[in-house]
C-alpha atoms as a PDB file:
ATOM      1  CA  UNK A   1     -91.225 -29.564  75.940  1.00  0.00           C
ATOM      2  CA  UNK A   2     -91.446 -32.005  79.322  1.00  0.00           C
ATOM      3  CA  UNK A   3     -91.017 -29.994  82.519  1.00  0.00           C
ATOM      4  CA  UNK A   4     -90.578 -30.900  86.053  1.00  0.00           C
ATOM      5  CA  UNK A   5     -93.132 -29.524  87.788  1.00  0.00           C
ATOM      6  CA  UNK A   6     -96.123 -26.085  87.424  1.00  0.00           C
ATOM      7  CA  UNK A   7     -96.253 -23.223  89.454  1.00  0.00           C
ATOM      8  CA  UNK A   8     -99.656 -21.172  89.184  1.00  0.00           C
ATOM      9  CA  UNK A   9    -100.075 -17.943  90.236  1.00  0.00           C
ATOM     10  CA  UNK A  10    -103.532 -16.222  90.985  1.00  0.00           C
ATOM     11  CA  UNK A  11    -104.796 -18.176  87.995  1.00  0.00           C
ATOM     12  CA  UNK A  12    -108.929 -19.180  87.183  1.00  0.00           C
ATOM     13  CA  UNK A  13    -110.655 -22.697  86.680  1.00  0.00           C
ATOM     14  CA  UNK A  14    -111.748 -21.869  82.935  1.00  0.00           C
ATOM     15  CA  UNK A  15    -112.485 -18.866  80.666  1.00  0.00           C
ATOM     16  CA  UNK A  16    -116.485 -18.972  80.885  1.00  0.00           C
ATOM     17  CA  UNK A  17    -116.244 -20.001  84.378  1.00  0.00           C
ATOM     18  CA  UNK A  18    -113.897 -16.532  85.280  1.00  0.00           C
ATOM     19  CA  UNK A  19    -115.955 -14.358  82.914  1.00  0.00           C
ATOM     20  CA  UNK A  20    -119.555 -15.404  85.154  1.00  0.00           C
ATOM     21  CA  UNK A  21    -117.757 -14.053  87.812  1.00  0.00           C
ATOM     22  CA  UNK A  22    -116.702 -10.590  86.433  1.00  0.00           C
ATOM     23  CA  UNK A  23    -119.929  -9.965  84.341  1.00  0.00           C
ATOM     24  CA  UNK A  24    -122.545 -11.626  86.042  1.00  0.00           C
ATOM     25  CA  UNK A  25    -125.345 -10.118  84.499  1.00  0.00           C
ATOM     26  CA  UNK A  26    -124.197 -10.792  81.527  1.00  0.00           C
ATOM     27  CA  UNK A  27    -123.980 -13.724  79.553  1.00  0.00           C
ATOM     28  CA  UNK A  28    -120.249 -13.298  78.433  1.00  0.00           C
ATOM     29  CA  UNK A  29    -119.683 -16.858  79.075  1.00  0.00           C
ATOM     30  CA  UNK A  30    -121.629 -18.317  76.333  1.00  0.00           C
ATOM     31  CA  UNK A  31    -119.072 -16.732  73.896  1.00  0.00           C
ATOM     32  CA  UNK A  32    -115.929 -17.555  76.018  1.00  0.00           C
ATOM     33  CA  UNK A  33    -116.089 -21.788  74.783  1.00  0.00           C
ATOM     34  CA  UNK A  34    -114.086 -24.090  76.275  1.00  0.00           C
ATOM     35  CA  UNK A  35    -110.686 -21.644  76.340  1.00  0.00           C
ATOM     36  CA  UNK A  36    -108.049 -22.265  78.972  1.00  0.00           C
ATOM     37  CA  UNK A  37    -109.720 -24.867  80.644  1.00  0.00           C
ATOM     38  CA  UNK A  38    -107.096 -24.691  83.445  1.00  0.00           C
ATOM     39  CA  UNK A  39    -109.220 -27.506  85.041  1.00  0.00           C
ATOM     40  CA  UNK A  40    -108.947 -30.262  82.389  1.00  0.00           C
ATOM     41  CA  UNK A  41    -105.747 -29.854  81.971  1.00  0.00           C
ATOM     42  CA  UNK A  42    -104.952 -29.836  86.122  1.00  0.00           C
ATOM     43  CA  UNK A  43    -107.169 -33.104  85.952  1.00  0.00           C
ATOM     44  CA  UNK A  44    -104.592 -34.456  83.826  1.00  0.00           C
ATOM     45  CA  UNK A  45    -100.914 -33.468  85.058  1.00  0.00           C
ATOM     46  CA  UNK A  46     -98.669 -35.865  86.427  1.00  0.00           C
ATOM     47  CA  UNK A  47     -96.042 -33.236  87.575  1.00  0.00           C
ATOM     48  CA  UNK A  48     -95.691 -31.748  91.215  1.00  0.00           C
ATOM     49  CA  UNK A  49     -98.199 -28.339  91.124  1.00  0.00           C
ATOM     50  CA  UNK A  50     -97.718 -25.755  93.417  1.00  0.00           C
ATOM     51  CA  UNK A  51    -100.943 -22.993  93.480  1.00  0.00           C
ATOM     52  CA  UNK A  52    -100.127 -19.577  94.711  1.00  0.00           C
ATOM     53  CA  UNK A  53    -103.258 -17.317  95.362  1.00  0.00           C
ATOM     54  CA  UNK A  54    -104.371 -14.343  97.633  1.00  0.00           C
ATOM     55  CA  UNK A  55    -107.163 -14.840  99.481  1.00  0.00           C
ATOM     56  CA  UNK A  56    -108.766 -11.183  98.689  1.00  0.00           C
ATOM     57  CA  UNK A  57    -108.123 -11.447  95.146  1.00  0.00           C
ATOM     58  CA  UNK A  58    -110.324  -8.780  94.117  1.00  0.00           C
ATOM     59  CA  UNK A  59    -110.153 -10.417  89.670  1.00  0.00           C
ATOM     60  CA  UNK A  60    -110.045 -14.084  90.397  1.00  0.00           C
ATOM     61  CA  UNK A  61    -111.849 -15.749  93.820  1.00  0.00           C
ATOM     62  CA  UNK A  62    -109.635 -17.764  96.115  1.00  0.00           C
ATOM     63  CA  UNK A  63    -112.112 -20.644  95.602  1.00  0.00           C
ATOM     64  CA  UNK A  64    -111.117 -21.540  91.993  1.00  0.00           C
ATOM     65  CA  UNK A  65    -107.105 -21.552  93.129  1.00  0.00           C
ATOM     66  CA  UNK A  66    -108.911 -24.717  95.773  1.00  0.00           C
ATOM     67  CA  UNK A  67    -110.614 -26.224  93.137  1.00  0.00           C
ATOM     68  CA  UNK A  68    -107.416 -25.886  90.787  1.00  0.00           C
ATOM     69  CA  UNK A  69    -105.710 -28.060  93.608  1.00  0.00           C
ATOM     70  CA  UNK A  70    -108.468 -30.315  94.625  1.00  0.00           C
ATOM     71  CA  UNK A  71    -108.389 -31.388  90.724  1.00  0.00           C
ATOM     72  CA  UNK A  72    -104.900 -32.186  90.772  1.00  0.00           C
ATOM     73  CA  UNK A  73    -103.976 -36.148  91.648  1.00  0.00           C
ATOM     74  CA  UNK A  74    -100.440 -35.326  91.343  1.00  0.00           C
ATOM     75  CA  UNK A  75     -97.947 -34.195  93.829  1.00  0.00           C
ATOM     76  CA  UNK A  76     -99.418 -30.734  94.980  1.00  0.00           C
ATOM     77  CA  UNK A  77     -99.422 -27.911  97.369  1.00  0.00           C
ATOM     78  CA  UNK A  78    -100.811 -24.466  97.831  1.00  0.00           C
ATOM     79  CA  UNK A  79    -100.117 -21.009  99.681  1.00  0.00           C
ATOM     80  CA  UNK A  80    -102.622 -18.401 100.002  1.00  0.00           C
ATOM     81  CA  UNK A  81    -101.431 -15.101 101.096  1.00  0.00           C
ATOM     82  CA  UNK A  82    -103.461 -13.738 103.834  1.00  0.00           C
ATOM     83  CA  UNK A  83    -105.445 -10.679 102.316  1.00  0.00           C
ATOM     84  CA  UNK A  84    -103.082 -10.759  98.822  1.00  0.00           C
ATOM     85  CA  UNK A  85    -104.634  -9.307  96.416  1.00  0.00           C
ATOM     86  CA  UNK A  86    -104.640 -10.172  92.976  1.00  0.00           C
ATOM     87  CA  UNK A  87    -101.230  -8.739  91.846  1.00  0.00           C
ATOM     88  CA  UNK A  88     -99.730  -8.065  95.363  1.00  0.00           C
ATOM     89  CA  UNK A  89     -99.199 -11.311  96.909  1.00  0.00           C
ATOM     90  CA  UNK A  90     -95.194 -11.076  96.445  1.00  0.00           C
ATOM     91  CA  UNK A  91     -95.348  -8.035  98.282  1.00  0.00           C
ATOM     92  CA  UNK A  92     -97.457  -9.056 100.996  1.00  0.00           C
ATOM     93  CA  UNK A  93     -95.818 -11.935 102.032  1.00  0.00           C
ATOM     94  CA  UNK A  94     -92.706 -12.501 100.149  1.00  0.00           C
ATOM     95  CA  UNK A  95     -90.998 -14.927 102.701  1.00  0.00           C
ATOM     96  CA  UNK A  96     -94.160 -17.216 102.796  1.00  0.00           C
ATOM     97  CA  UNK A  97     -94.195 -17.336  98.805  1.00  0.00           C
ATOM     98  CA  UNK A  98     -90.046 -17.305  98.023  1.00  0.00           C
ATOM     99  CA  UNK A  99     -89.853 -20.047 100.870  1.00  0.00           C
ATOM    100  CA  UNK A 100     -92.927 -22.095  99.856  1.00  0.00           C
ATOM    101  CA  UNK A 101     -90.965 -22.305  95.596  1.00  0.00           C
ATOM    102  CA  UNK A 102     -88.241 -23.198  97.667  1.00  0.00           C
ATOM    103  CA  UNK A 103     -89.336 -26.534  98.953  1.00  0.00           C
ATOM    104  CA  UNK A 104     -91.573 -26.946  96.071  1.00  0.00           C
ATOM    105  CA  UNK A 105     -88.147 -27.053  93.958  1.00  0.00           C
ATOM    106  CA  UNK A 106     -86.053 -29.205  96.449  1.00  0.00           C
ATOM    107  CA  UNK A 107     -89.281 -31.706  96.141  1.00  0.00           C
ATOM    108  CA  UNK A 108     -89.286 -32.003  92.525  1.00  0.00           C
ATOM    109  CA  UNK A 109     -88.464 -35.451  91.769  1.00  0.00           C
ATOM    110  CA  UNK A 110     -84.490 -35.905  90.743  1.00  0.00           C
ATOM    111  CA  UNK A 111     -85.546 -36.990  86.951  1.00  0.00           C
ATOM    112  CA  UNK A 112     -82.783 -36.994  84.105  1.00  0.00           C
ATOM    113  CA  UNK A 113     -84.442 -36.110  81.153  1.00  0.00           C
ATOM    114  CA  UNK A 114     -83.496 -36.117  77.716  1.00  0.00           C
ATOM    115  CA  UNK A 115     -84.687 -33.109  75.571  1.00  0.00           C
ATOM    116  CA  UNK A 116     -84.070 -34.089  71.719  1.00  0.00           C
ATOM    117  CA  UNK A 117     -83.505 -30.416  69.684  1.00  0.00           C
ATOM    118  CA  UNK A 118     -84.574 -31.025  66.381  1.00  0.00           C
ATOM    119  CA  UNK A 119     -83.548 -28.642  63.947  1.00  0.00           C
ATOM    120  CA  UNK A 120     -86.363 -25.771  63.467  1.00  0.00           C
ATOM    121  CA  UNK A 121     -88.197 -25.852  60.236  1.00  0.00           C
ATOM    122  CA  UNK A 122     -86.392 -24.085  57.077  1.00  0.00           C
ATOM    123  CA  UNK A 123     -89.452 -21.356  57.530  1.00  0.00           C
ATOM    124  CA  UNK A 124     -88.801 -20.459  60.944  1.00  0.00           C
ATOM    125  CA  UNK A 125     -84.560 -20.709  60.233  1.00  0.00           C
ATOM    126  CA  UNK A 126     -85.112 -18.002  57.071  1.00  0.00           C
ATOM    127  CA  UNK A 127     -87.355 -16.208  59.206  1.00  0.00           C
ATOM    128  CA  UNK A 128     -85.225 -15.731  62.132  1.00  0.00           C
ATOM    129  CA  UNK A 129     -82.626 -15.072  59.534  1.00  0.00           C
ATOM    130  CA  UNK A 130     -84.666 -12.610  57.695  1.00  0.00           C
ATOM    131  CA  UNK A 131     -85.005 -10.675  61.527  1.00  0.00           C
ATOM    132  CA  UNK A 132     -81.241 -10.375  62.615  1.00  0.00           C
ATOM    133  CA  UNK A 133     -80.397  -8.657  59.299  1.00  0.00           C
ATOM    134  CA  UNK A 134     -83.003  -6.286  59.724  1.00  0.00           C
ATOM    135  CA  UNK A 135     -82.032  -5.718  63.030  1.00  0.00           C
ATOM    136  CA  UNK A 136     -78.500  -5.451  61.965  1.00  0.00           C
ATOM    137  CA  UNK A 137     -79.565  -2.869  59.149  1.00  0.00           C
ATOM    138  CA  UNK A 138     -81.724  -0.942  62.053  1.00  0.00           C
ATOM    139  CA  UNK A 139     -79.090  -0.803  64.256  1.00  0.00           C
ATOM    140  CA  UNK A 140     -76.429   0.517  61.671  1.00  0.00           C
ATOM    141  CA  UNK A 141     -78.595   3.116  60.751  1.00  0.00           C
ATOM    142  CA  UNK A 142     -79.110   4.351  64.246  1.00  0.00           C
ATOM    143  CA  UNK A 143     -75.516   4.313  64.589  1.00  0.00           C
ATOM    144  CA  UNK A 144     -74.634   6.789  61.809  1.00  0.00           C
ATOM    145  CA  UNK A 145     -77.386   9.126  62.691  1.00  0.00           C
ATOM    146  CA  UNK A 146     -76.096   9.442  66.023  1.00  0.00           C
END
């Protein structure tokens, strides 16, 4: 599905590039392949990016959130939250960060896109069938235990 822009929170560069960091002595990152490659995929986005990081992130170094927006040739910004820690940054500084998805919404290019919904495949239709009767035969049992 197209989107309008990418907002990345406290996010790493790549898979064996993050695990060299938290196992350095050992070679974890000759396993990890080429998985989330955040980077190639930055190098390619042609949407506004906004990167949110802490710079004490204590899992993933402030220095890959800068090298997440130094790859990016699109429209881009970036807060870093003054001591924010990996999974505190919204409570930190939560004016800085609410204020900063703010303007990086009211800069998003006015686009009209058209999103075509094709019908889901007959698999995924039974499926989801299948589910809401169960659910519905679940729930009806609950019911007349209670």
């Amino acid at each position: 599905h197209p989107f309008d822009g990418l907002i990345l929170q406290s996010t790493f560069t790549s898979l064996p590039r993050i695990t060299r960091v938290l196992f350095p002595r050992l070679p974890v990152h000759l396993f990890a392949g080429n998985l989330f490659d955040t980077l190639s995929v930055i190098r390619k986005l042609t949407v506004p990016l906004l990167v949110m990081h802490g710079t004490d992130d204590e899992v993933i170094p402030c220095w890959m959130a800068h090298e997440i927006f130094e790859a990016c040739d699109a429209p881009k910004s970036i807060q870093c939250v003054d001591r924010g820690l990996h999974k505190d940054i919204f409570v930190r500084d939560p004016d800085a960060l609410i204020r900063a998805i703010s303007q990086f919404i009211a800069d998003l290019p006015r686009t009209h896109r058209v999103h075509s919904v094709d019908e889901p495949p007959r698999l995924e239709q039974w499926s989801a069938s299948a589910l809401r009767a169960f659910r519905r035969t679940v729930r009806r049992r609950s019911n007349l235990q209670a």
